[in-house]
C-alpha atoms as a PDB file:
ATOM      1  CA  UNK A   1     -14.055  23.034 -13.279  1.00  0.00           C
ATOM      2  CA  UNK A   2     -11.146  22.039 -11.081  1.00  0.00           C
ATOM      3  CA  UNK A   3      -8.045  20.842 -13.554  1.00  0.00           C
ATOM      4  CA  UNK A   4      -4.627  20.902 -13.573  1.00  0.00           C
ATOM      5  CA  UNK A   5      -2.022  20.042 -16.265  1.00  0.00           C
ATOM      6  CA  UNK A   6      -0.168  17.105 -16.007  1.00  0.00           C
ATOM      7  CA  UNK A   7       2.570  16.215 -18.025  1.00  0.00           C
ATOM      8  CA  UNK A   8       0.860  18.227 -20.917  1.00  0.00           C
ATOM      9  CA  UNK A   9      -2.479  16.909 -20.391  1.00  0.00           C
ATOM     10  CA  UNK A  10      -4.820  18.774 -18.736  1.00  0.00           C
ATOM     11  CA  UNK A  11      -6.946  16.106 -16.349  1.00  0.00           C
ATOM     12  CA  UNK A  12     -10.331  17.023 -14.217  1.00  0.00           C
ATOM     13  CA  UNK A  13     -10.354  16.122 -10.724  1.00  0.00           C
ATOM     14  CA  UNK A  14     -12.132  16.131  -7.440  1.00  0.00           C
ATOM     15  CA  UNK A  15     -11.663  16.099  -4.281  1.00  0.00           C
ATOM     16  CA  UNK A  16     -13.218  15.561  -0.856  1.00  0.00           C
ATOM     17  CA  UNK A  17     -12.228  15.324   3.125  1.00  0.00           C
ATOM     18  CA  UNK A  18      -9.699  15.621   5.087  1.00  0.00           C
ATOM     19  CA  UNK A  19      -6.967  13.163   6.852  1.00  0.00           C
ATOM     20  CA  UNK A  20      -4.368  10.595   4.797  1.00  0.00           C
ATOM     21  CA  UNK A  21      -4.813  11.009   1.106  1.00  0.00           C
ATOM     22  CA  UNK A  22      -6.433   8.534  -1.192  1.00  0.00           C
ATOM     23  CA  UNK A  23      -6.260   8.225  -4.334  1.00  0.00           C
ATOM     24  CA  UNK A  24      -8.619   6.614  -6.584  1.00  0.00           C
ATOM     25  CA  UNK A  25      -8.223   5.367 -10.419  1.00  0.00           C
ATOM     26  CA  UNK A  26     -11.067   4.569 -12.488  1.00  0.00           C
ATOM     27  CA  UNK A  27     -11.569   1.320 -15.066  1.00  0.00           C
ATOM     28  CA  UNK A  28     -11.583   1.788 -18.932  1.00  0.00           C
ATOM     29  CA  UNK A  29     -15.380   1.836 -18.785  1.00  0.00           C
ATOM     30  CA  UNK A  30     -15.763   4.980 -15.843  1.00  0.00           C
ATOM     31  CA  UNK A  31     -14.604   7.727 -14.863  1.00  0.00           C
ATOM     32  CA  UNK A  32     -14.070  10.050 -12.098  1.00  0.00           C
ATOM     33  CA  UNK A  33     -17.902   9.470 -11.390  1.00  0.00           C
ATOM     34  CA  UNK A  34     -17.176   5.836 -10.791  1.00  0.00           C
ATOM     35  CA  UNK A  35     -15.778   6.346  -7.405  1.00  0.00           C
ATOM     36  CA  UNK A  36     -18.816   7.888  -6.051  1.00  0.00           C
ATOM     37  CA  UNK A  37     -20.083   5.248  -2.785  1.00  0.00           C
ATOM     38  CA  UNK A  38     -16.577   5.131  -1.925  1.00  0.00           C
ATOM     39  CA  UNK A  39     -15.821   8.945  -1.891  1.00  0.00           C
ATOM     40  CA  UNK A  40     -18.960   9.580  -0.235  1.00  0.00           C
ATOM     41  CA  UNK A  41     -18.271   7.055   2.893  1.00  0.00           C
ATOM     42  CA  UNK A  42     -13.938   7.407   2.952  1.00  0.00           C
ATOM     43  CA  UNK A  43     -14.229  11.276   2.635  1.00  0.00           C
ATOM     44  CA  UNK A  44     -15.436  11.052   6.677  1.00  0.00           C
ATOM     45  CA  UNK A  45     -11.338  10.410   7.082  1.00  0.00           C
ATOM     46  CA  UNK A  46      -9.623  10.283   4.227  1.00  0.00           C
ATOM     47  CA  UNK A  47      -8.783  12.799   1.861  1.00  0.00           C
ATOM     48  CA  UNK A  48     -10.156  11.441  -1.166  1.00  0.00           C
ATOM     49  CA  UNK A  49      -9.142  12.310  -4.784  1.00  0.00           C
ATOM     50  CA  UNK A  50     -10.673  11.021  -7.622  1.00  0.00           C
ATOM     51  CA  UNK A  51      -9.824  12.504 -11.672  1.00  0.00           C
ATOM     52  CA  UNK A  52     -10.704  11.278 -15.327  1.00  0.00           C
ATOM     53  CA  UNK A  53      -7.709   9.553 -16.551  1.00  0.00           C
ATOM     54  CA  UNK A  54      -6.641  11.372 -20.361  1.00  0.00           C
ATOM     55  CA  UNK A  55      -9.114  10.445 -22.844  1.00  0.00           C
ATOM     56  CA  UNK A  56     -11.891  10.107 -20.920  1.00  0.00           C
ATOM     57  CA  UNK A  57     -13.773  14.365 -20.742  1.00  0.00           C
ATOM     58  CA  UNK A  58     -14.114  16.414 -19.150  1.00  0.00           C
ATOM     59  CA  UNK A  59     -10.533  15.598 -18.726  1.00  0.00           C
ATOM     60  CA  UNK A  60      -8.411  16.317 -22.156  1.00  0.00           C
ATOM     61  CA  UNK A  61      -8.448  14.012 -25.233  1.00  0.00           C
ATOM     62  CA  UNK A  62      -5.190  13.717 -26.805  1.00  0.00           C
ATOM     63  CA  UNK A  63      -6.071  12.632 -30.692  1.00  0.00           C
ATOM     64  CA  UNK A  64      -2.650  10.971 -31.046  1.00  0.00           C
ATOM     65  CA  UNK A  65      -2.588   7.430 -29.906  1.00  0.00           C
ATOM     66  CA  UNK A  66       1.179   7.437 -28.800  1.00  0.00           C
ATOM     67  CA  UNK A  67       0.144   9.644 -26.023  1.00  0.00           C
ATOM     68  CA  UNK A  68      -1.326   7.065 -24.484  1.00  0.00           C
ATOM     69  CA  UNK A  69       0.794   4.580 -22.525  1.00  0.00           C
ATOM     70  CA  UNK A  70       0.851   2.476 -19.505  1.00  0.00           C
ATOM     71  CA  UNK A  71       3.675   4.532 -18.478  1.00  0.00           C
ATOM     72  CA  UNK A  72       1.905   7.559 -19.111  1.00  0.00           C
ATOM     73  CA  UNK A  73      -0.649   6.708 -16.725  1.00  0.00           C
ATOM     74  CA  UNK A  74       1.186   6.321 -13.678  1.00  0.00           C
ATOM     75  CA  UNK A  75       3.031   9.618 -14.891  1.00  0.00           C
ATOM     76  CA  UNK A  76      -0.204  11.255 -15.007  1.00  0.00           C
ATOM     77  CA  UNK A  77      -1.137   9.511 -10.707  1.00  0.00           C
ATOM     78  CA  UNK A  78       2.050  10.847  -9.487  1.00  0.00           C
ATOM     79  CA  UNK A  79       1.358  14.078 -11.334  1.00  0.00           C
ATOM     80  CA  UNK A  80      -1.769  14.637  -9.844  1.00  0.00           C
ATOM     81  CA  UNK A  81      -0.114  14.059  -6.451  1.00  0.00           C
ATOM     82  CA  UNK A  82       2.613  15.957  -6.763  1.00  0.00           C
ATOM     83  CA  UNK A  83       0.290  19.169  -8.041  1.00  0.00           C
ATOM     84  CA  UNK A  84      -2.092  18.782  -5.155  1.00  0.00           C
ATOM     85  CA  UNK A  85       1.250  18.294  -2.589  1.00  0.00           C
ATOM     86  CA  UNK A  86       0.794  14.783  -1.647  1.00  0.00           C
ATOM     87  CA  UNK A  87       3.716  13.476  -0.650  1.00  0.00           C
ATOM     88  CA  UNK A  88       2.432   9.869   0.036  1.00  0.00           C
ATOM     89  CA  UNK A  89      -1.092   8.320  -0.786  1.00  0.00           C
ATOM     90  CA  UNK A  90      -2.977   5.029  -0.072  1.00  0.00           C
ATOM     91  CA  UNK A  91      -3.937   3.829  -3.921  1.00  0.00           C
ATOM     92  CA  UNK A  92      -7.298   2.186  -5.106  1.00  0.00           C
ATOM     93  CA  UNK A  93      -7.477   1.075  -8.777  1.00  0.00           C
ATOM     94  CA  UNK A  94     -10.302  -0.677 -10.337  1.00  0.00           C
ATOM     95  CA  UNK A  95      -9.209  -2.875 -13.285  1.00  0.00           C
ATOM     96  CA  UNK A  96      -7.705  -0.531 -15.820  1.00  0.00           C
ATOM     97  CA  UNK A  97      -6.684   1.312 -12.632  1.00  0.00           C
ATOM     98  CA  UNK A  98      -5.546  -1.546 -10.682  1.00  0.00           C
ATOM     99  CA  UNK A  99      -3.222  -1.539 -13.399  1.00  0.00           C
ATOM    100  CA  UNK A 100      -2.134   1.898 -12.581  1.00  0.00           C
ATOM    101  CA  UNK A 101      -1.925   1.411  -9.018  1.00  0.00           C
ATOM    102  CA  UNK A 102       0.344  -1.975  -9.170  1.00  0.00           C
ATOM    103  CA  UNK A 103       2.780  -0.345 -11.902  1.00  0.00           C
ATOM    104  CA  UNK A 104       2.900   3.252  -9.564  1.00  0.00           C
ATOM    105  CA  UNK A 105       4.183   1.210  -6.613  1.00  0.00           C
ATOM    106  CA  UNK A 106       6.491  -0.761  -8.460  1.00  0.00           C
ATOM    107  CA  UNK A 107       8.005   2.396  -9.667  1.00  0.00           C
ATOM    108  CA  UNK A 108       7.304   4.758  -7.367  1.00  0.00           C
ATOM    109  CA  UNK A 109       7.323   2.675  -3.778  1.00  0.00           C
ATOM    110  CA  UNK A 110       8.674   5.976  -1.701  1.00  0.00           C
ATOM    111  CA  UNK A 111       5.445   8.140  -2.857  1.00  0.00           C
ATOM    112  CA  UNK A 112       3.063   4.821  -1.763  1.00  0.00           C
ATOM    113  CA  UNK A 113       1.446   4.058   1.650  1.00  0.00           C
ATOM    114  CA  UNK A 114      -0.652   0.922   0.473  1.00  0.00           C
ATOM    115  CA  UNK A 115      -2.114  -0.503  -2.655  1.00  0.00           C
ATOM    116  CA  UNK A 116      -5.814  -1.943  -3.595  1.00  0.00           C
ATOM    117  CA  UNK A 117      -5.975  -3.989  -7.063  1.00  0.00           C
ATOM    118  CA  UNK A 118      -9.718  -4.783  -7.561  1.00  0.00           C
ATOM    119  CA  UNK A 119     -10.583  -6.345 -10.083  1.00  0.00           C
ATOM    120  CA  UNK A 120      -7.058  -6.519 -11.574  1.00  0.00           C
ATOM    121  CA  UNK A 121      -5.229  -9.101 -13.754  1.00  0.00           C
ATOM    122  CA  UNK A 122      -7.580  -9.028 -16.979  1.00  0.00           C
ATOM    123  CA  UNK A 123      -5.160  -9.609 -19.757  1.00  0.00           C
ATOM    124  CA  UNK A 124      -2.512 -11.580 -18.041  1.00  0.00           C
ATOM    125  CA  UNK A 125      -1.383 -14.360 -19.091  1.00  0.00           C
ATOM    126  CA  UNK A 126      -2.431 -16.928 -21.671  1.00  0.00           C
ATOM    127  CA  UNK A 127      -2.853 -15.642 -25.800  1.00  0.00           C
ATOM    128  CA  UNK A 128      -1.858 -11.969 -24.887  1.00  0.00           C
ATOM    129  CA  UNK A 129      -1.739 -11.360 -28.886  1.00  0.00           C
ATOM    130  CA  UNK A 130      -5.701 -12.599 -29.228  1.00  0.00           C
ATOM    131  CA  UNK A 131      -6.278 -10.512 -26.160  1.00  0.00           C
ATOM    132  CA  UNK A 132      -4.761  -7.488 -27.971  1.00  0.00           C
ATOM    133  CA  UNK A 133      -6.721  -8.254 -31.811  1.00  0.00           C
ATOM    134  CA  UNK A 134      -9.726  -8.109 -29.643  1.00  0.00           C
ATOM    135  CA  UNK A 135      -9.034  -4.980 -27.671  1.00  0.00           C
ATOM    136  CA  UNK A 136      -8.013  -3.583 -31.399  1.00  0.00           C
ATOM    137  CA  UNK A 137     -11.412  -4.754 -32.723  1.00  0.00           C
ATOM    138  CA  UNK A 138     -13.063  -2.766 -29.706  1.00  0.00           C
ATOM    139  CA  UNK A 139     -11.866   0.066 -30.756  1.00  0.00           C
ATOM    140  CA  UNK A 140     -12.077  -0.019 -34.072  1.00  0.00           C
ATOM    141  CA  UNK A 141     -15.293  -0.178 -33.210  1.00  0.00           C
ATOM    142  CA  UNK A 142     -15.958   2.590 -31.190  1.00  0.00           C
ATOM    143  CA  UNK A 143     -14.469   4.316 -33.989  1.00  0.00           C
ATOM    144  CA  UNK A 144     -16.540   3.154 -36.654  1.00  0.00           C
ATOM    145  CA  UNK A 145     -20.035   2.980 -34.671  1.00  0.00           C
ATOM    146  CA  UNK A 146     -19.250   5.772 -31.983  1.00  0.00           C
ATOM    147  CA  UNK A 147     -20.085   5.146 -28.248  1.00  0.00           C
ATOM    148  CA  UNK A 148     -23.519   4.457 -28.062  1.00  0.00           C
ATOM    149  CA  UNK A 149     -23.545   1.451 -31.112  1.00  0.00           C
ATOM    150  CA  UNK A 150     -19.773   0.354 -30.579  1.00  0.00           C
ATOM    151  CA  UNK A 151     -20.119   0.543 -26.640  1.00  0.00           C
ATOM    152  CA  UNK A 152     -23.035  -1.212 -25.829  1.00  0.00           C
ATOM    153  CA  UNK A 153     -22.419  -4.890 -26.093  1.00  0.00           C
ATOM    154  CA  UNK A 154     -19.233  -4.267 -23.990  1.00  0.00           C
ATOM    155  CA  UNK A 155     -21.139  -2.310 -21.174  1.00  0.00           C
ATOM    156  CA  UNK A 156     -23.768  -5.440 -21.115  1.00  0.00           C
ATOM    157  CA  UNK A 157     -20.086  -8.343 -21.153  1.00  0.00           C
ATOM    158  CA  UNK A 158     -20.376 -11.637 -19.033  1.00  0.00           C
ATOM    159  CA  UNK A 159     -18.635 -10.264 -16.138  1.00  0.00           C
ATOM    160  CA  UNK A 160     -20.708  -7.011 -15.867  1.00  0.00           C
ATOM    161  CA  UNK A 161     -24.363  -8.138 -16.571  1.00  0.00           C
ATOM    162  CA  UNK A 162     -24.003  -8.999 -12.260  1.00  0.00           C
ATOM    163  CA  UNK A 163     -24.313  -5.530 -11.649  1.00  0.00           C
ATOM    164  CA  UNK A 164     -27.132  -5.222 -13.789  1.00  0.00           C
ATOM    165  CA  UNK A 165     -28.780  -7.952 -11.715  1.00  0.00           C
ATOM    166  CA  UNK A 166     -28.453  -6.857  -8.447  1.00  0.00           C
ATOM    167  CA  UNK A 167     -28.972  -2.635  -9.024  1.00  0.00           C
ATOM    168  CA  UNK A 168     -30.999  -2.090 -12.086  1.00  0.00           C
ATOM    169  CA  UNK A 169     -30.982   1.560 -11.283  1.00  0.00           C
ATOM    170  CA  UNK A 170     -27.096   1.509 -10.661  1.00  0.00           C
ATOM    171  CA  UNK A 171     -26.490  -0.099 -14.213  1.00  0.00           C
ATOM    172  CA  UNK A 172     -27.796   2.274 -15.967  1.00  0.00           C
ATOM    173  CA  UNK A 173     -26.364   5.053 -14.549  1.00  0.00           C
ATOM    174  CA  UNK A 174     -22.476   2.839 -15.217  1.00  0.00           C
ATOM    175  CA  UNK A 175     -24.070   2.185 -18.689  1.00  0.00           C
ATOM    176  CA  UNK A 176     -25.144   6.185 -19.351  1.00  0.00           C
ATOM    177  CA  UNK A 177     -22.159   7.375 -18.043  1.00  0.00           C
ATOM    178  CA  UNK A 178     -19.968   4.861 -20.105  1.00  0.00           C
ATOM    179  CA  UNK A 179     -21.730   5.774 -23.568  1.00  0.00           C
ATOM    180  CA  UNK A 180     -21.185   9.424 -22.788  1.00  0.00           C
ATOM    181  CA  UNK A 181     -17.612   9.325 -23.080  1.00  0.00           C
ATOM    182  CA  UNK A 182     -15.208  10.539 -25.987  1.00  0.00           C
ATOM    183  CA  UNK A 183     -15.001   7.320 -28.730  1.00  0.00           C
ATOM    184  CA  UNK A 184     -11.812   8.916 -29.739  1.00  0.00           C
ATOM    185  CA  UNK A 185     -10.152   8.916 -26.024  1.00  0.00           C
ATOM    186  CA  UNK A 186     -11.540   5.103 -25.293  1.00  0.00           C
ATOM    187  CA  UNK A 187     -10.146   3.505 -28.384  1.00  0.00           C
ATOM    188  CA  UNK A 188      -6.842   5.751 -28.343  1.00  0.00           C
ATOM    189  CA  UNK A 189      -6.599   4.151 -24.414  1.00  0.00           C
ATOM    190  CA  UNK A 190      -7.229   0.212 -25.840  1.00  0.00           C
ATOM    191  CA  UNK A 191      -4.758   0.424 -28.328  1.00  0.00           C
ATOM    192  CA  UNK A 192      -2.037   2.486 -26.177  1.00  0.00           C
ATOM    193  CA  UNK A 193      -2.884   0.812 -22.291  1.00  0.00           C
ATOM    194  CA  UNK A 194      -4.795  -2.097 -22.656  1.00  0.00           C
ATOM    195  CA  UNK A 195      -3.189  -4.193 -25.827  1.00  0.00           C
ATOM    196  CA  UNK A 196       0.105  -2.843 -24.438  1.00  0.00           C
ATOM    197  CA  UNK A 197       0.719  -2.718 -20.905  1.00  0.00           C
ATOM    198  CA  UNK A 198       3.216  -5.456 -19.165  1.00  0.00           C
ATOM    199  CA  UNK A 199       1.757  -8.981 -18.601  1.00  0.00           C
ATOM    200  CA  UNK A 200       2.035  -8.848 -14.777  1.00  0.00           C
ATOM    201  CA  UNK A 201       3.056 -12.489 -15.547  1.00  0.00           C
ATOM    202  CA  UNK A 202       6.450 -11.388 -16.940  1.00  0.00           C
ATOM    203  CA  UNK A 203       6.948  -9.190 -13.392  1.00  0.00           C
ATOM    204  CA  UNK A 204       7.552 -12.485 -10.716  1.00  0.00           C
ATOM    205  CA  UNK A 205      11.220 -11.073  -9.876  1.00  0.00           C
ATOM    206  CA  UNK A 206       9.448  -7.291  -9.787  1.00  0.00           C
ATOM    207  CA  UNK A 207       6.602  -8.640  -7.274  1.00  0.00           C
ATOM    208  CA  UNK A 208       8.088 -10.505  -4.812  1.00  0.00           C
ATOM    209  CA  UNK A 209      10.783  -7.474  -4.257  1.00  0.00           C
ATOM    210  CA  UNK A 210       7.588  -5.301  -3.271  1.00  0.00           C
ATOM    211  CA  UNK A 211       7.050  -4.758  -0.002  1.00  0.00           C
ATOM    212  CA  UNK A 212       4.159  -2.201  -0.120  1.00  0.00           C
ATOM    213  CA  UNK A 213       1.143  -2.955   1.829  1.00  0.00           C
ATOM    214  CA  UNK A 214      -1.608  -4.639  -0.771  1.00  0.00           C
ATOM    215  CA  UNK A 215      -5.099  -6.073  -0.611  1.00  0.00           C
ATOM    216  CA  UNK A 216      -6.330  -7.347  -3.872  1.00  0.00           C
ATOM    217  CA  UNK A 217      -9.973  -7.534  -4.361  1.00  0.00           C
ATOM    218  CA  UNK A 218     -12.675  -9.238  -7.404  1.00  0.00           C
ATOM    219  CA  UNK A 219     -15.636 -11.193  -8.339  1.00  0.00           C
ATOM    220  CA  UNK A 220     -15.693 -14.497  -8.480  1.00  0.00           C
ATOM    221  CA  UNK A 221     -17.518 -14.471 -11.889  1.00  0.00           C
ATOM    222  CA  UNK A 222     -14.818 -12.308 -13.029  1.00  0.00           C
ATOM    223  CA  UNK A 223     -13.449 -14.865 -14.834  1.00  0.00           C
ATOM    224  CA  UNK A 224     -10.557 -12.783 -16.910  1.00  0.00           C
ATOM    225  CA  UNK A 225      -8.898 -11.540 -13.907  1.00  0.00           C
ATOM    226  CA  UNK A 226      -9.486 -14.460 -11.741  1.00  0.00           C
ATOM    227  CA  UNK A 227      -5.350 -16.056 -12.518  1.00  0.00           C
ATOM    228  CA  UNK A 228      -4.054 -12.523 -12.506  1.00  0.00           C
ATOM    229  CA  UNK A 229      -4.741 -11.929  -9.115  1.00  0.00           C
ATOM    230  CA  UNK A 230      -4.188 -15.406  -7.467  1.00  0.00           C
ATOM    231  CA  UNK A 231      -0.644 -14.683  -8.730  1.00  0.00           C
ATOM    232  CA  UNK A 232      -0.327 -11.633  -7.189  1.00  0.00           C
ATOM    233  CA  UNK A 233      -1.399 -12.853  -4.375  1.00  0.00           C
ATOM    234  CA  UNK A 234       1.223 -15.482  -4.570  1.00  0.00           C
ATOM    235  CA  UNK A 235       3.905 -13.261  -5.164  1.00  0.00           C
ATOM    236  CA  UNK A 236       3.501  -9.998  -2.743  1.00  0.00           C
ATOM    237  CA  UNK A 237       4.318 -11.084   0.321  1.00  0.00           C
ATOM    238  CA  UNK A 238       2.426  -7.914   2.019  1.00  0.00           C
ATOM    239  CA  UNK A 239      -1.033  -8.518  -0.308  1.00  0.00           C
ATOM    240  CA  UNK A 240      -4.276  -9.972   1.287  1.00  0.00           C
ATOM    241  CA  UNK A 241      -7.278 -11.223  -0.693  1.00  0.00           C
ATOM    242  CA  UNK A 242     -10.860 -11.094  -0.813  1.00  0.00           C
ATOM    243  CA  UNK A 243     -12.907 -12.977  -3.214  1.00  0.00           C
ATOM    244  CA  UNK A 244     -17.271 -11.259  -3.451  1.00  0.00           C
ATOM    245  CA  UNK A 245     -19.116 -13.878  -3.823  1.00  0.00           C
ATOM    246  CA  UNK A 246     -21.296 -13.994  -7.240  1.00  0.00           C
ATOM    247  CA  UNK A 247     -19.634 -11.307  -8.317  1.00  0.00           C
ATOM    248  CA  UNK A 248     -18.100  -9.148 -11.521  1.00  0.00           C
ATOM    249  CA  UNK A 249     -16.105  -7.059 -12.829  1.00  0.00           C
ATOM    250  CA  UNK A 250     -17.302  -3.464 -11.055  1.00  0.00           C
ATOM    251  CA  UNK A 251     -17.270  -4.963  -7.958  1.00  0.00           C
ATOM    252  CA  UNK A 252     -17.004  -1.262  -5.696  1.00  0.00           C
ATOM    253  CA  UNK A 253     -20.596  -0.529  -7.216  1.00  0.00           C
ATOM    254  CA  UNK A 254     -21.917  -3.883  -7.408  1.00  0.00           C
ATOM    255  CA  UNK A 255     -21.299  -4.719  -3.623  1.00  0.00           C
ATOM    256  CA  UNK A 256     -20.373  -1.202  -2.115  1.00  0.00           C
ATOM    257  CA  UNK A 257     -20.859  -1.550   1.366  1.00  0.00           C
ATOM    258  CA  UNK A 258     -18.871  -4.770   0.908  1.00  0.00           C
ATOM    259  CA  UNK A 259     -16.172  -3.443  -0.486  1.00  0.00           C
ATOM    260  CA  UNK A 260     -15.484  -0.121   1.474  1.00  0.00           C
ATOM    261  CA  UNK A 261     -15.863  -2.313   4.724  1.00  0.00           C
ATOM    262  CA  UNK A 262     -13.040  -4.366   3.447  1.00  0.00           C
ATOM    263  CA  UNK A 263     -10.949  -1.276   2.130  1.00  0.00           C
ATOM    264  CA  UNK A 264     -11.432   0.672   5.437  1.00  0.00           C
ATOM    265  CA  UNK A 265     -10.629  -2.439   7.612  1.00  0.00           C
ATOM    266  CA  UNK A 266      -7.146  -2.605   5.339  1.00  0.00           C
ATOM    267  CA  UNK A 267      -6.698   0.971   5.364  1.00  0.00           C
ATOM    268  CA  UNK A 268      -7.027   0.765   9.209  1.00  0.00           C
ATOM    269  CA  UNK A 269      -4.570  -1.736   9.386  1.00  0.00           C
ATOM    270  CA  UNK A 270      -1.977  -0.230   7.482  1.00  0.00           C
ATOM    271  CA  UNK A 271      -2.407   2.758   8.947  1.00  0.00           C
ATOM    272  CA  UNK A 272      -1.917   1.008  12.664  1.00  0.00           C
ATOM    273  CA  UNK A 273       0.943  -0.427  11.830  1.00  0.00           C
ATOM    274  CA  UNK A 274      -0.824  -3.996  11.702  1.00  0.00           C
ATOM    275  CA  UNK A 275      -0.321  -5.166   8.582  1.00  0.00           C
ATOM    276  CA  UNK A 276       2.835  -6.819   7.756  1.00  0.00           C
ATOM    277  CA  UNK A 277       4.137  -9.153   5.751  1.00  0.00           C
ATOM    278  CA  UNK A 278       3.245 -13.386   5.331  1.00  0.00           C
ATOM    279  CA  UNK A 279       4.107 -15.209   7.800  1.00  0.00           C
ATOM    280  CA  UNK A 280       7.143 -17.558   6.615  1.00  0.00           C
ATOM    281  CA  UNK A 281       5.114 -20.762   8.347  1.00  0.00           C
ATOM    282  CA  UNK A 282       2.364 -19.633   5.670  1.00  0.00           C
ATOM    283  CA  UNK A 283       4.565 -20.803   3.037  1.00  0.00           C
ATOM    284  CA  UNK A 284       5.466 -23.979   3.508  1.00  0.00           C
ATOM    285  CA  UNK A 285       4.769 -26.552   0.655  1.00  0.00           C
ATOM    286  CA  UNK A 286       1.734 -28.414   1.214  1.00  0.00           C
END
């Protein structure tokens, strides 16, 4: 199996095609696997890369829970790139990995040639201590009940059962794939990413100094992320955004052709030059 060791950890990954590379970073609930209709259509022109986060096999699960951070995880992205000799790479994050993606070109802008956050902003804002108590009760539960008991109810939540609606088939291969994963590495990554990773609330002065290339991308039935990503798209004044109609959370395998059509028209543009920042007459108070 293809791994190399970053930052201590050894991490799986694949890779596929040839051109500019991207670079794509799963959710809490996938993995490398998630990626799949997207690697299978960009990999025509892009070099696409795709690896299980740590935690998540057949990637390497760290059993101490400090060795899981926020910061950790963009360490681990520019590890990857730096061991494959990437210089610069367009990045797509999904949720967990949106997070990963936003934070990477915050603090590594010089190593970024555009940014996708789909299906970002779940967590920020509002009661960010009830969000954490329940992301602690998650995995305490995964703990206690192991994947296929303590995982279920979340792989069924309100903002994933839309995938289950539209691709039966596709469901259960997300669901399968998310109960086969380590109970130790998921709850270790909710208690050291998810309960505490920056409210992207707290980073206005952060955002609107970014001048990277975005396009921000959910559901509109994801309800969680829905304020998270209206304010990023307030406050980067290079980000687009697309809103899929009835809609979740896993919105590159609920609507795939939707969403690598929009992802290849921004990659196009970026890549041309053509995409550049707000135009001032946009911002005028209404």
């Amino acid at each position: 199996m293809p791994q190399i060791t970053v930052n201590g950890v050894r991490l799986y990954y694949e890779e596929a095609g040839q051109g500019p590379a991207l670079l794509f970073l799963h959710e809490f609930a996938g993995d490398y696997r998630s990626w799949a209709p997207q690697v299978r259509f960009f990999s025509r022109r892009y070099r696409c890369i795709v690896y299980s986060a740590r935690g998540y096999e057949p990637s390497e699960v760290p059993a101490e829970p400090a060795r899981y951070s926020q910061a950790n995880a963009v360490g681990d992205a520019l590890g990857v790139l730096e061991a494959l000799g990437i210089e610069k790479a367009h990045l797509c994050g999904l949720s967990m990995g949106s997070f990963t993606t936003l934070f990477f070109g915050l603090a590594h802008p010089d190593r970024v040639r555009s940014l996708t956050v789909a299906g970002g902003g779940y967590g920020a804002g509002g009661n960010r201590q009830a969000f954490a108590r329940i992301m602690e009760a998650q995995a305490a539960r995964l703990i206690h009940e192991g994947m296929e008991r303590g995982g279920a109810e979340y792989a069924e939540g309100p903002a994933r059962v839309q995938l289950r609606n539209k691709d039966p088939q596709g469901f259960s291969e997300f669901r399968a794939q998310f109960l086969s994963h380590n109970a130790l590495g998921a709850a270790n990554t909710l208690r050291g990413i998810q309960c505490q990773r920056p409210d992207v609330f707290t980073l206005e002065t952060e955002l609107k100094a970014c001048d990277l290339p975005t396009l921000i991308m959910l559901g509109d039935e994801d309800a969680p992320g829905m304020q998270g990503s209206l304010f990023l798209k307030r406050c980067l004044r290079r980000s687009g955004l697309v809103v899929f109609p009835r809609s979740g959370h896993v919105i590159n395998l609920e609507e795939p052709a939707l969403f690598n059509q929009h992802l290849l028209d921004f990659l196009t543009a970026v890549d041309g030059g053509a995409w550049g920042e707000r135009d001032p007459k946009a911002l005028a108070e209404l």
